[in-house]
Protein backbone atom coordinates (compact mmCIF):
# COMPACT_ATOMS: atom_id res chain seq x y z
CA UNK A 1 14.81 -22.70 19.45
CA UNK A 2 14.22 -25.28 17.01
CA UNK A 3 14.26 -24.93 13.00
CA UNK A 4 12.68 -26.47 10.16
CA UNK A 5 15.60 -27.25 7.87
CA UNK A 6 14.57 -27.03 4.30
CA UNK A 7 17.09 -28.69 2.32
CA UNK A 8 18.17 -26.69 -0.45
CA UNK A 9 20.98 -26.93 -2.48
CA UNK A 10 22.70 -23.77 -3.05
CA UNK A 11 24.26 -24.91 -6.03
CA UNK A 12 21.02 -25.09 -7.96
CA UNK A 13 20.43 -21.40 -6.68
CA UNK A 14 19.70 -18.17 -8.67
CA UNK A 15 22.26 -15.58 -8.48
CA UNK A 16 21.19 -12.53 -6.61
CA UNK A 17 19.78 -10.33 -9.08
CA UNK A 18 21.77 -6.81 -10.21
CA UNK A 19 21.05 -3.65 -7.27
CA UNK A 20 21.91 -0.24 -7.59
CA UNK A 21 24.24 -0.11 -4.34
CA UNK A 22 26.03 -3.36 -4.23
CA UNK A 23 29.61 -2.29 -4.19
CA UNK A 24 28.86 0.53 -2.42
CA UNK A 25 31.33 1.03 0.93
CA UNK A 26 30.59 2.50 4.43
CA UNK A 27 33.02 3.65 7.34
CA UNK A 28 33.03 1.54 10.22
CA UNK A 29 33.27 3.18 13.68
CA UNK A 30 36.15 0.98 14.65
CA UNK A 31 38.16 1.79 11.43
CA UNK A 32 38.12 0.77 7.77
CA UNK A 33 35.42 0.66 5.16
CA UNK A 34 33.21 -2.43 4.14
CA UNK A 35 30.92 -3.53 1.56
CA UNK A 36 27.72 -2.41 2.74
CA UNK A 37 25.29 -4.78 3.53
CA UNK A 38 22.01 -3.70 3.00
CA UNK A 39 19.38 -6.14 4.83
CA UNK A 40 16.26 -4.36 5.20
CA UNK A 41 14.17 -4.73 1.86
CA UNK A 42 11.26 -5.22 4.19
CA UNK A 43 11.24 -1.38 4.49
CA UNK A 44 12.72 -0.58 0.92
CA UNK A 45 14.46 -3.08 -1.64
CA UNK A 46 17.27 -1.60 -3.91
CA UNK A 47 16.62 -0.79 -6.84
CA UNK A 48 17.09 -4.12 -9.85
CA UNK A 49 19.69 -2.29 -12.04
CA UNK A 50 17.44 -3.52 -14.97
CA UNK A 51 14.74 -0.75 -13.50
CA UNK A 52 17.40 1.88 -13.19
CA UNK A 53 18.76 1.07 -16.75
CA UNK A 54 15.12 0.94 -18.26
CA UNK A 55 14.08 4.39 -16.56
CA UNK A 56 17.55 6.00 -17.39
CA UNK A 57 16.75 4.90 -21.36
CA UNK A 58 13.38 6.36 -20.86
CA UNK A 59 14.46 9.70 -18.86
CA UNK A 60 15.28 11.64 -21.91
CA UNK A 61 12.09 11.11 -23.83
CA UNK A 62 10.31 12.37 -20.58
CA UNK A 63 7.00 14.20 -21.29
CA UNK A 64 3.54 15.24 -20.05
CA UNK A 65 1.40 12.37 -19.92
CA UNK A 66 -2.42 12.34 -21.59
CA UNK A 67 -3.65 14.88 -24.18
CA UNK A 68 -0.60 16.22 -25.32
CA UNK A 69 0.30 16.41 -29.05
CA UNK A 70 3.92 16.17 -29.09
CA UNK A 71 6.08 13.49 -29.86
CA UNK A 72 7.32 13.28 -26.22
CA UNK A 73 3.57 13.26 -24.66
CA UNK A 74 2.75 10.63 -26.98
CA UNK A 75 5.56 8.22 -26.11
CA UNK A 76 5.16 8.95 -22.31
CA UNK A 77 1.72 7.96 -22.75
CA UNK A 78 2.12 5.40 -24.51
CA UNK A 79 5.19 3.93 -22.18
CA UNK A 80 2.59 4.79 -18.94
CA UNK A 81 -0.82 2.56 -20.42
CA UNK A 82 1.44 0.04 -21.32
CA UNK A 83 3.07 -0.10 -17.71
CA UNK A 84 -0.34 -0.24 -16.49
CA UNK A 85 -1.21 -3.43 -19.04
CA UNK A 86 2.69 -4.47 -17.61
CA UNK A 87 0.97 -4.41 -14.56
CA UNK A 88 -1.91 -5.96 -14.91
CA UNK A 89 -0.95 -9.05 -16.44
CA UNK A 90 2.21 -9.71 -13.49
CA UNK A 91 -0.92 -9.62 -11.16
CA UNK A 92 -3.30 -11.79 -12.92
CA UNK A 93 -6.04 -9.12 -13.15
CA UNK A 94 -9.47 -10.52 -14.89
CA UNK A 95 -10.67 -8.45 -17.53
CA UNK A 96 -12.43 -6.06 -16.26
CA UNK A 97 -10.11 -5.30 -13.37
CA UNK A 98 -9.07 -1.93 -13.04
CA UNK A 99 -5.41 -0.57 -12.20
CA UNK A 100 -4.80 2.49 -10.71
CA UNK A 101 -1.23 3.69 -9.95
CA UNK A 102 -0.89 5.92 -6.75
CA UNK A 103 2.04 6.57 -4.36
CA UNK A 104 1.98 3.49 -2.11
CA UNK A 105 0.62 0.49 -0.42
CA UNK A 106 -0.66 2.77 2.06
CA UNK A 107 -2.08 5.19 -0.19
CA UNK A 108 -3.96 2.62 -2.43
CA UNK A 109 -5.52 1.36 1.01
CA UNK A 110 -6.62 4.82 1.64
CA UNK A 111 -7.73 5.39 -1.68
CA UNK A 112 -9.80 2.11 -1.77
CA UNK A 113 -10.98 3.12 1.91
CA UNK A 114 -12.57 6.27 0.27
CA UNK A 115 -14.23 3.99 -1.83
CA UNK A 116 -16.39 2.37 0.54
CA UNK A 117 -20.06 2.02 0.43
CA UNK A 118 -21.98 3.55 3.22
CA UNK A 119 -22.36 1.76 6.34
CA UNK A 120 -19.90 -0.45 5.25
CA UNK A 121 -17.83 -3.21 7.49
CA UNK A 122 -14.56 -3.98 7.73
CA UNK A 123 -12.66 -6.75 9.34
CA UNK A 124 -8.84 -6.91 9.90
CA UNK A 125 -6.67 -8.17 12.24
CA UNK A 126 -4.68 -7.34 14.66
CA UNK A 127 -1.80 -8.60 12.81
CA UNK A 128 -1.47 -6.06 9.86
CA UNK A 129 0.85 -3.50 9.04
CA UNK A 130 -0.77 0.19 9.68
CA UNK A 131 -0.77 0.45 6.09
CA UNK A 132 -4.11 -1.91 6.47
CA UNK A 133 -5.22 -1.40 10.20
CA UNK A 134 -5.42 2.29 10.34
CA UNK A 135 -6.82 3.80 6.64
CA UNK A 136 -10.74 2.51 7.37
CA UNK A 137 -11.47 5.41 10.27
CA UNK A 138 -15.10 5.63 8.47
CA UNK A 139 -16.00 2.29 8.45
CA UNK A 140 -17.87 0.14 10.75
CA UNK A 141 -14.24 -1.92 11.98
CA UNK A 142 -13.85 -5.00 13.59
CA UNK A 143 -10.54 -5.72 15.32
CA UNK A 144 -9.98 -9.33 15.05
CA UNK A 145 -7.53 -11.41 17.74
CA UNK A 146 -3.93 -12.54 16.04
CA UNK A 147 -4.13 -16.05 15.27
CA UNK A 148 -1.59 -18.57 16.12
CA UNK A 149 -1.92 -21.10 13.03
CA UNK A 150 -3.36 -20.56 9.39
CA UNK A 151 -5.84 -22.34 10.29
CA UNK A 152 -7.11 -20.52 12.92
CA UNK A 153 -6.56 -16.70 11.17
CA UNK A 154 -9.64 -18.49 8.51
CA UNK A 155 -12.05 -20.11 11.86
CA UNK A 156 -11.90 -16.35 13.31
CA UNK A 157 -12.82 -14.70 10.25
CA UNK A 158 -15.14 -16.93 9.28
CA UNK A 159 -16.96 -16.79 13.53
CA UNK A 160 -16.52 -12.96 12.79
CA UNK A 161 -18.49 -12.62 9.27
CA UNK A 162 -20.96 -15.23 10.34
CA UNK A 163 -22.02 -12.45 13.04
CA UNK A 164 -21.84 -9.08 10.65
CA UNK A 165 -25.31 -8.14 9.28
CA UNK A 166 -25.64 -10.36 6.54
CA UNK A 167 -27.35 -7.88 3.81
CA UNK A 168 -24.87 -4.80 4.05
CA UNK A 169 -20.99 -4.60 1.94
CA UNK A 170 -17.91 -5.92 3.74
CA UNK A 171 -14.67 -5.93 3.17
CA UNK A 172 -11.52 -8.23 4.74
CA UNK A 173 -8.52 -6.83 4.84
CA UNK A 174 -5.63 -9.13 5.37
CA UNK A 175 -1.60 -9.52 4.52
CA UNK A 176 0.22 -11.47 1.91
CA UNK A 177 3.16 -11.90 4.07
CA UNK A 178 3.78 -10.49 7.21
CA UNK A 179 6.24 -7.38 7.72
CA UNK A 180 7.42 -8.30 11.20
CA UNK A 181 7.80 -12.43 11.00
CA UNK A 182 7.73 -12.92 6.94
CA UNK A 183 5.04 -15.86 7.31
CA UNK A 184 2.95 -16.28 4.65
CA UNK A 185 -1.06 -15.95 5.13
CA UNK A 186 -3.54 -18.19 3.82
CA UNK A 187 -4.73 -15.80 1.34
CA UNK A 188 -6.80 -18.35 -1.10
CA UNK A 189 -8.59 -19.73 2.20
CA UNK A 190 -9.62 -16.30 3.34
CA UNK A 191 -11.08 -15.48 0.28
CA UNK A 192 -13.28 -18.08 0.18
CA UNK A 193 -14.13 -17.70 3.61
CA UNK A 194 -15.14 -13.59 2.55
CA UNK A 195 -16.75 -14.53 -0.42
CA UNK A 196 -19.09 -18.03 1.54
CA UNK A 197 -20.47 -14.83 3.88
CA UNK A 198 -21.17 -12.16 1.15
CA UNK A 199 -17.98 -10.23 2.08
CA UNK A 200 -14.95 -8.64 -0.44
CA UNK A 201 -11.00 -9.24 -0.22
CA UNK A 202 -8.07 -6.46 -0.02
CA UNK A 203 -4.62 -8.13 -0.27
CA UNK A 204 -2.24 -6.06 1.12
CA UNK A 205 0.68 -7.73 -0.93
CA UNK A 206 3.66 -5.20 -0.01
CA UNK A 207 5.80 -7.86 1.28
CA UNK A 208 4.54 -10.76 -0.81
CA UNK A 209 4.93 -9.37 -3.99
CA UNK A 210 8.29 -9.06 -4.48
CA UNK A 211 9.39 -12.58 -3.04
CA UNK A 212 6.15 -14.87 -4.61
CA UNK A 213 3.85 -14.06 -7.88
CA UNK A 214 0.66 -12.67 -7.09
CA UNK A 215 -2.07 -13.66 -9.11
CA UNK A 216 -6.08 -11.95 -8.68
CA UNK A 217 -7.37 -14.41 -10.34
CA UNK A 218 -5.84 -17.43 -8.87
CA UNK A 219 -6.23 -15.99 -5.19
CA UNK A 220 -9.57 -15.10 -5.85
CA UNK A 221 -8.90 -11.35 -4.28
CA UNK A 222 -10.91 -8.75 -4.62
CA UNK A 223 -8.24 -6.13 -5.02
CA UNK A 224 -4.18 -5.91 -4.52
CA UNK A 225 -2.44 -2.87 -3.22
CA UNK A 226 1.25 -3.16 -3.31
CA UNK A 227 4.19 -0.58 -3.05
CA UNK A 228 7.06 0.29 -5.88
CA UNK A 229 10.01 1.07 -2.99
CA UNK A 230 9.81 -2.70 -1.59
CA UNK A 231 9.54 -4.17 -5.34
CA UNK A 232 13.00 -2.76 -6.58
CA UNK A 233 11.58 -0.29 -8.37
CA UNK A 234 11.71 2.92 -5.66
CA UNK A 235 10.87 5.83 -7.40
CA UNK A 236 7.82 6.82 -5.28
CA UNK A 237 5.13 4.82 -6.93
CA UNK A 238 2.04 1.91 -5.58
CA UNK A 239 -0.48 0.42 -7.40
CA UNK A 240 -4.58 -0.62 -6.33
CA UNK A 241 -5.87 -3.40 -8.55
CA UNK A 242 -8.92 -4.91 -8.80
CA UNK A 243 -12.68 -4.58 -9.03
CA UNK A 244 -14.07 -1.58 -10.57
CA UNK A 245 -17.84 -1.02 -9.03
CA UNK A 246 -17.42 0.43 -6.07
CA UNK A 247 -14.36 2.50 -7.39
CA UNK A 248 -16.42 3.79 -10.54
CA UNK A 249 -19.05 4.73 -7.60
CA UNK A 250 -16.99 6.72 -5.47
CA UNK A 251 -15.83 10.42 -5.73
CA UNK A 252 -12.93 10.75 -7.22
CA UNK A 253 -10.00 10.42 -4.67
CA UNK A 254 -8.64 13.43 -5.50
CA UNK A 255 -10.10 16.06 -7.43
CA UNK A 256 -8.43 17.76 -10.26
CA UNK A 257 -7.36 17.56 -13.89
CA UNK A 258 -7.05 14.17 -15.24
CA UNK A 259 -9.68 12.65 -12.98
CA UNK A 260 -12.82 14.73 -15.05
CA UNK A 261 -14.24 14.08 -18.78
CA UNK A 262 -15.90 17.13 -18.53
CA UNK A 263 -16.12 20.59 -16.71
CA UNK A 264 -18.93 23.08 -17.20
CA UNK A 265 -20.15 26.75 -15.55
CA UNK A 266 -24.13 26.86 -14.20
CA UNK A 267 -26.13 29.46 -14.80
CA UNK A 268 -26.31 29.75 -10.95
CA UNK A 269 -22.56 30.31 -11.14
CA UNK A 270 -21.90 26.76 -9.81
CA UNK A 271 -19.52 24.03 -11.52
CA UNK A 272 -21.03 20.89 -13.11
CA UNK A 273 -18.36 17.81 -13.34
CA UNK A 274 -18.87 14.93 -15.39
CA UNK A 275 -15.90 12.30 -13.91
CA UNK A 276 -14.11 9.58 -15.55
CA UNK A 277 -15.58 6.09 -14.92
CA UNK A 278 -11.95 4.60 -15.64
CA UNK A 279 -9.03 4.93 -13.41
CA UNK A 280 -8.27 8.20 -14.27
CA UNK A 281 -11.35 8.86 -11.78
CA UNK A 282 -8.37 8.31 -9.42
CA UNK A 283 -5.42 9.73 -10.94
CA UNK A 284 -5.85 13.09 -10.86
CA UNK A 285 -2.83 15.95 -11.70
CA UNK A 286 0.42 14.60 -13.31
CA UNK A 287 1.10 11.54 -12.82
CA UNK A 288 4.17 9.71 -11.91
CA UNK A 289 5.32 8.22 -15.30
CA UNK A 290 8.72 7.65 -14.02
CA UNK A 291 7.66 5.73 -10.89
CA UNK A 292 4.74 4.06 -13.13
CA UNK A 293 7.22 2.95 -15.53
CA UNK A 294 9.62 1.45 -12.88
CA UNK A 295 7.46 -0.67 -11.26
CA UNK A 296 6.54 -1.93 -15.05
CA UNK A 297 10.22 -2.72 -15.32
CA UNK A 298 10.39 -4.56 -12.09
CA UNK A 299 7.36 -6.71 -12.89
CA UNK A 300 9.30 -7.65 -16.11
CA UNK A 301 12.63 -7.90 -14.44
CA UNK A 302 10.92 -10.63 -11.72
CA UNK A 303 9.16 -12.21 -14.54
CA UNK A 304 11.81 -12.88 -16.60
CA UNK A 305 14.48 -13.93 -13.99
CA UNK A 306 11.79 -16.47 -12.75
CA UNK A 307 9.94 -16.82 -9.59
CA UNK A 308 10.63 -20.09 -9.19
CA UNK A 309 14.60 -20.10 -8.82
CA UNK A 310 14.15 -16.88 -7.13
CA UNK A 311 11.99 -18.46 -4.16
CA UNK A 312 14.80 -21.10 -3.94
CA UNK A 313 17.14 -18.59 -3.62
CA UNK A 314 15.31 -16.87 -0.89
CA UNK A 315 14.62 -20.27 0.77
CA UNK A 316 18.45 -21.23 0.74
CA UNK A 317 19.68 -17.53 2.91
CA UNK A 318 16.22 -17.81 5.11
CA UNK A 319 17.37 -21.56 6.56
CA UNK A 320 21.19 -19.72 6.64
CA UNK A 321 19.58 -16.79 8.69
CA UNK A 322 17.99 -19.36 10.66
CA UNK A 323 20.17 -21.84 11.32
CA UNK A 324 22.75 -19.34 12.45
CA UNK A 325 20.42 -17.51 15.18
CA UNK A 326 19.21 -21.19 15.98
CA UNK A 327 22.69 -21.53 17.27
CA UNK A 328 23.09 -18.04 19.85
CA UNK A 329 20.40 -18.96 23.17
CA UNK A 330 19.88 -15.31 23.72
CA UNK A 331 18.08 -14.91 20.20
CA UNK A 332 14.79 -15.20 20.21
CA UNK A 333 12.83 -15.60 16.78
CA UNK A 334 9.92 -14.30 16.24
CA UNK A 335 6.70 -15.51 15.34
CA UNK A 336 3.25 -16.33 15.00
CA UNK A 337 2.56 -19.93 13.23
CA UNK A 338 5.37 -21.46 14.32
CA UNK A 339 9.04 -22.30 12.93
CA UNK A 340 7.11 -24.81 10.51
CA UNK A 341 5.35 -22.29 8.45
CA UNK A 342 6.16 -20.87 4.93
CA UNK A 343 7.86 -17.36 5.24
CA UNK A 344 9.50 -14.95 2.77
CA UNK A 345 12.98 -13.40 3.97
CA UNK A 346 11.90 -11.18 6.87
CA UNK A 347 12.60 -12.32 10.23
CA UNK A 348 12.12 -10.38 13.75
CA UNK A 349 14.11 -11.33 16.64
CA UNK A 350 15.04 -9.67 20.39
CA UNK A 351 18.74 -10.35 22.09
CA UNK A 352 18.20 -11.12 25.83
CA UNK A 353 19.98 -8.24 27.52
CA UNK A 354 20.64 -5.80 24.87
CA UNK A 355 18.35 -3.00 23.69
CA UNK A 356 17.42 -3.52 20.24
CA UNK A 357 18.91 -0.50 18.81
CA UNK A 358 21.99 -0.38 20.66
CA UNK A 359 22.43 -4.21 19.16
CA UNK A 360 20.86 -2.66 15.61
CA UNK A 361 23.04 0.44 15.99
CA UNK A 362 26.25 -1.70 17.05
CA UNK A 363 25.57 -3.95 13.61
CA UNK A 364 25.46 -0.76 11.40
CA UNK A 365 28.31 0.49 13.49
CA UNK A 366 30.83 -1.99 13.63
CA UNK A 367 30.09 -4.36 10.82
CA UNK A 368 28.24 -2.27 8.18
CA UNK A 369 25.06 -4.16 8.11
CA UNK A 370 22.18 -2.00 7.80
CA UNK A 371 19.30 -3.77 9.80
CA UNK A 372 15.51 -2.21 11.53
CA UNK A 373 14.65 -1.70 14.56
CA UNK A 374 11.29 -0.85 17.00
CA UNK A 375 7.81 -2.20 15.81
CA UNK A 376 7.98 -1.90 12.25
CA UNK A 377 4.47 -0.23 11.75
CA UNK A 378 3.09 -2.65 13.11
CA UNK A 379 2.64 -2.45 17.01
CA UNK A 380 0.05 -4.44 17.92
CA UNK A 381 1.23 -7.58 16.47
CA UNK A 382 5.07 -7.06 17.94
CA UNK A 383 3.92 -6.41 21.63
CA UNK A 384 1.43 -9.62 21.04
CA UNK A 385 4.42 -11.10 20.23
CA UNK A 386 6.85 -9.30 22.98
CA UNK A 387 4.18 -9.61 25.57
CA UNK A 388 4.56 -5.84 26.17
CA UNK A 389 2.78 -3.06 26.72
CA UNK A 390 3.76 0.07 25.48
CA UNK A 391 6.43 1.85 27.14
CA UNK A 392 9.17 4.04 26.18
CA UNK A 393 12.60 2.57 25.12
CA UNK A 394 15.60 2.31 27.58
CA UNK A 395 18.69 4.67 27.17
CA UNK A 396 20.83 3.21 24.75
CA UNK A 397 23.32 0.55 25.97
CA UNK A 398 21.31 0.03 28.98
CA UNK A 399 19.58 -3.36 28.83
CA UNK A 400 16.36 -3.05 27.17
CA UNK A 401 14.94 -6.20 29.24
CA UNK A 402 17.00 -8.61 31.29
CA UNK A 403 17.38 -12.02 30.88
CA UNK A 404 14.09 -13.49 31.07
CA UNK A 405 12.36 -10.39 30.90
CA UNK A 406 9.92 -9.03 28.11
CA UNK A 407 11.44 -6.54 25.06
CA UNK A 408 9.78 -3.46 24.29
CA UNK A 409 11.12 -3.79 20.70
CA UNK A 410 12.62 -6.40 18.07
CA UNK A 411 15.03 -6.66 15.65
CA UNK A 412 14.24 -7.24 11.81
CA UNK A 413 17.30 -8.39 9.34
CA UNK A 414 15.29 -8.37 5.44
CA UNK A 415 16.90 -9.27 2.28
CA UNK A 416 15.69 -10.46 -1.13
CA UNK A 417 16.36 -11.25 -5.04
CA UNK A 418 19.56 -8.57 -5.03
CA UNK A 419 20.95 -10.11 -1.52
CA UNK A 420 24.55 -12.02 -1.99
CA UNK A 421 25.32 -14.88 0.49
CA UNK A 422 28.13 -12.85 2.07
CA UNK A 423 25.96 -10.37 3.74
CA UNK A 424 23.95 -13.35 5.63
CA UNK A 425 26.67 -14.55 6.53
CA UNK A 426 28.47 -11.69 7.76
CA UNK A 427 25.02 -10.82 9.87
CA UNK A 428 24.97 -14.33 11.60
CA UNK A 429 28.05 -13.79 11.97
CA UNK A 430 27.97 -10.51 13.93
CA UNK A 431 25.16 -11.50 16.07
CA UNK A 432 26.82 -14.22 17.27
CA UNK A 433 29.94 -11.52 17.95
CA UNK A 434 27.89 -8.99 19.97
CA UNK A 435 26.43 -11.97 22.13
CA UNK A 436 29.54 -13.37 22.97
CA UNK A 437 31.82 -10.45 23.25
CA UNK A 438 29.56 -7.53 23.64
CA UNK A 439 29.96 -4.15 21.54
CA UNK A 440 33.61 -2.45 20.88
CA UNK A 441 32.66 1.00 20.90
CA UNK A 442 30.17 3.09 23.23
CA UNK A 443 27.38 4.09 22.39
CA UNK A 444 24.57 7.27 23.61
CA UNK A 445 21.29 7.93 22.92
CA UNK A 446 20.41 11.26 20.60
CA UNK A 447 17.32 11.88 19.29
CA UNK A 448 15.73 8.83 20.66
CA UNK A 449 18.21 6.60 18.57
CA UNK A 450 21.27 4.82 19.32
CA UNK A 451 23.85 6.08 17.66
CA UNK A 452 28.56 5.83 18.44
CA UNK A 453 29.58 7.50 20.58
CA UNK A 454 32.51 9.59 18.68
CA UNK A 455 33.94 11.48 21.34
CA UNK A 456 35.19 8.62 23.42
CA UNK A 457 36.52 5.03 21.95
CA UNK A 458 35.34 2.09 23.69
């Protein structure tokens, strides 16, 4: 396996940024405690102690949000339309852009799904996250084929939309940066491509946004959906931004208090509802000030430390990571464009030999490294990547595939802005253990996971 150095000099670095969690200590199997290492932000980052300091200032001033007269309601209001300006301006919204806080990535999809005009179509590929391949069950769908270079992902869209019906709404759906390989997508060039045919943008930037800035405006996107719990701020909050039409003209996504301007009886004995044409159209019931005003914080923490050092940072452990696996010839790395392309710190990988979560299991196990295994949410694009079919998992610390043989899973090591060199370093390090030397303890299957053995040593 060959890999693009990138030469970066570590000395000119960022420090990792401040997480909740970094001196925390976990039992190892074998004996002893360690540092934890906590390497998969692709599923949830840590929290940037900034957020937790800003929301623990803010937690005692806590109060209903919207229409109430107290001091308290006031402030929280105030604190939750500013987090929504916050917002705005770390995405680059235009100005009349509309941001609407929810409780995910996947639920802003959902929500913006809902939104859809009738007889709309949707194109996605293959390749996304079921966060964006799943929430459009009412639309008109095409599947499109994972590419295997940039340019490539832009001629299929482009053959695709060239064949919809050229008068009705469409809408692309496509990733910032994938959740199984970390490459980045060419996000400007799709755009164009949807907007040359008549067609709208959805970026689903879960995974870019907390490792690159995101900017509407200078992607030319349509909308951005992104998730709090992957930007350090994980207090159970997500975010849709974007274009306000065919929001304003959809029922609201949920319907309750907050989301109507006005209410009235019928003489019939019916209801009359008169709904907001702002985002509150889409915020119904109490929202989540707390999780609002987090994900505020971490937009201003990210801002502030500087985007620039911290992609340099994230460069410097990715070509560590790299270079390390480059080095064991069972690891396989995977991916889609190649080892050339730009990626963020997320990187996939199967272990000729070993089942992926015996080898996951034995890393949280025996050297405290927290790591993910399976198909990440995203199963078509990790068996087009395998080269398997679906199939159920061996029993733990039987081989998952023999040498030579297809995996039925992968491996994913994550880290980010709060990741220190030693925990890269100690994960290269253990892989290249467990190939060489195999596991020291046993290991049995329970509850479909991998898990010690306790009742027997190794």
């Amino acid at each position: 396996m060959s890999v693009s150095a990138v030469a970066v000099d570590a000395s000119v670095c960022a420090q990792p940024l401040p997480v909740l969690g970094a001196d925390v200590t976990v039992p190892l199997v074998t004996g002893g405690e360690v540092t934890y290492a906590a390497l998969d932000y692709a599923a949830s980052a840590p929290a940037l102690q900034r957020v937790w300091d800003d929301v623990a200032a803010y937690a005692p001033y806590y109060g209903s949000v919207h229409r109430g007269a107290g001091y308290l309601s006031q402030l929280s209001t105030d604190l939750f339309e500013n987090s929504r300006a916050t917002v705005a301006e770390f995405l680059g919204c235009r100005e009349d852009d509309q941001v609407i806080f929810t409780r995910s990535t996947t639920d802003s999809l959902n929500l913006l799904a809902a939104a859809l005009p009738a007889d709309c179509q949707v194109f996605v590929f293959e390749t996304e996250h079921h966060a964006s391949l799943l929430p459009w069950r009412d639309a008109r769908v095409t599947y499109l084929n994972a590419p295997r270079t940039p340019d490539e992902a832009v001629q299929t869209l482009e053959r695709a939309l060239a064949d919809r019906d050229p008068y009705g709404p469409a809408l692309v759906c496509v990733t910032g940066a994938s959740n199984v390989t970390g490459e980045l997508w060419p996000v400007r060039e799709l755009a164009a491509a949807a907007h040359a045919h008549g067609a709208r943008i959805v970026l689903d930037a879960a995974q870019l946004a907390p490792h690159h800035p995101v900017s509407i405006d200078e992607l030319d996107v349509d909308w951005v959906a992104f998730s709090g719990h992957k930007l350090y701020a994980p207090f159970g909050s997500g975010v849709l931004a974007g274009r306000s039409d065919w929001l304003r003209g959809a029922e609201p996504y949920l319907a309750g208090g907050g989301a109507s301007r006005k209410v009235a009886r019928r003489a019939d004995g019916g209801v009359d509802v008169e709904w907001h044409d702002t985002a509150a159209r889409h915020e119904a019931g109490s929202p989540n000030v707390i999780g609002v005003y987090s994900i505020a914080a971490a937009c201003k923490a990210l801002t502030e430390a500087g985007f620039d050092e911290l992609v340099a940072r994230e460069r410097y452990l990715i070509a560590k990571v790299r270079e390390g696996l480059a080095e064991v010839p069972a690891v396989r790395v995977l991916s889609l464009f190649g080892d050339d392309a730009p990626r963020v710190g997320v990187i996939s990988f199967v272990v000729d030999g070993w089942n992926s979560s015996h080898f996951a299991a034995a890393l949280s196990a025996e050297y405290g490294i927290g790591v993910r295994d399976g198909l990440f949410c995203a199963h078509p694009l990790v068996r087009t990547l395998l080269g398997s079919e679906p199939d159920e998992p061996g029993e733990c610390g039987a081989p998952e595939a023999a040498p030579g043989e297809k995996s039925l899973n992968a491996i994913r090591v994550s880290f980010g802005a709060g990741t220190p060199d030693e925990h890269v370093e100690r994960f290269v390090r253990a892989v290249k253990e467990l190939v060489a030397d195999g596991a020291r303890w046993s290991y049995r299957t329970e509850d479909g996971r991998c898990v010690p053995d306790t009742s027997v040593a190794a």
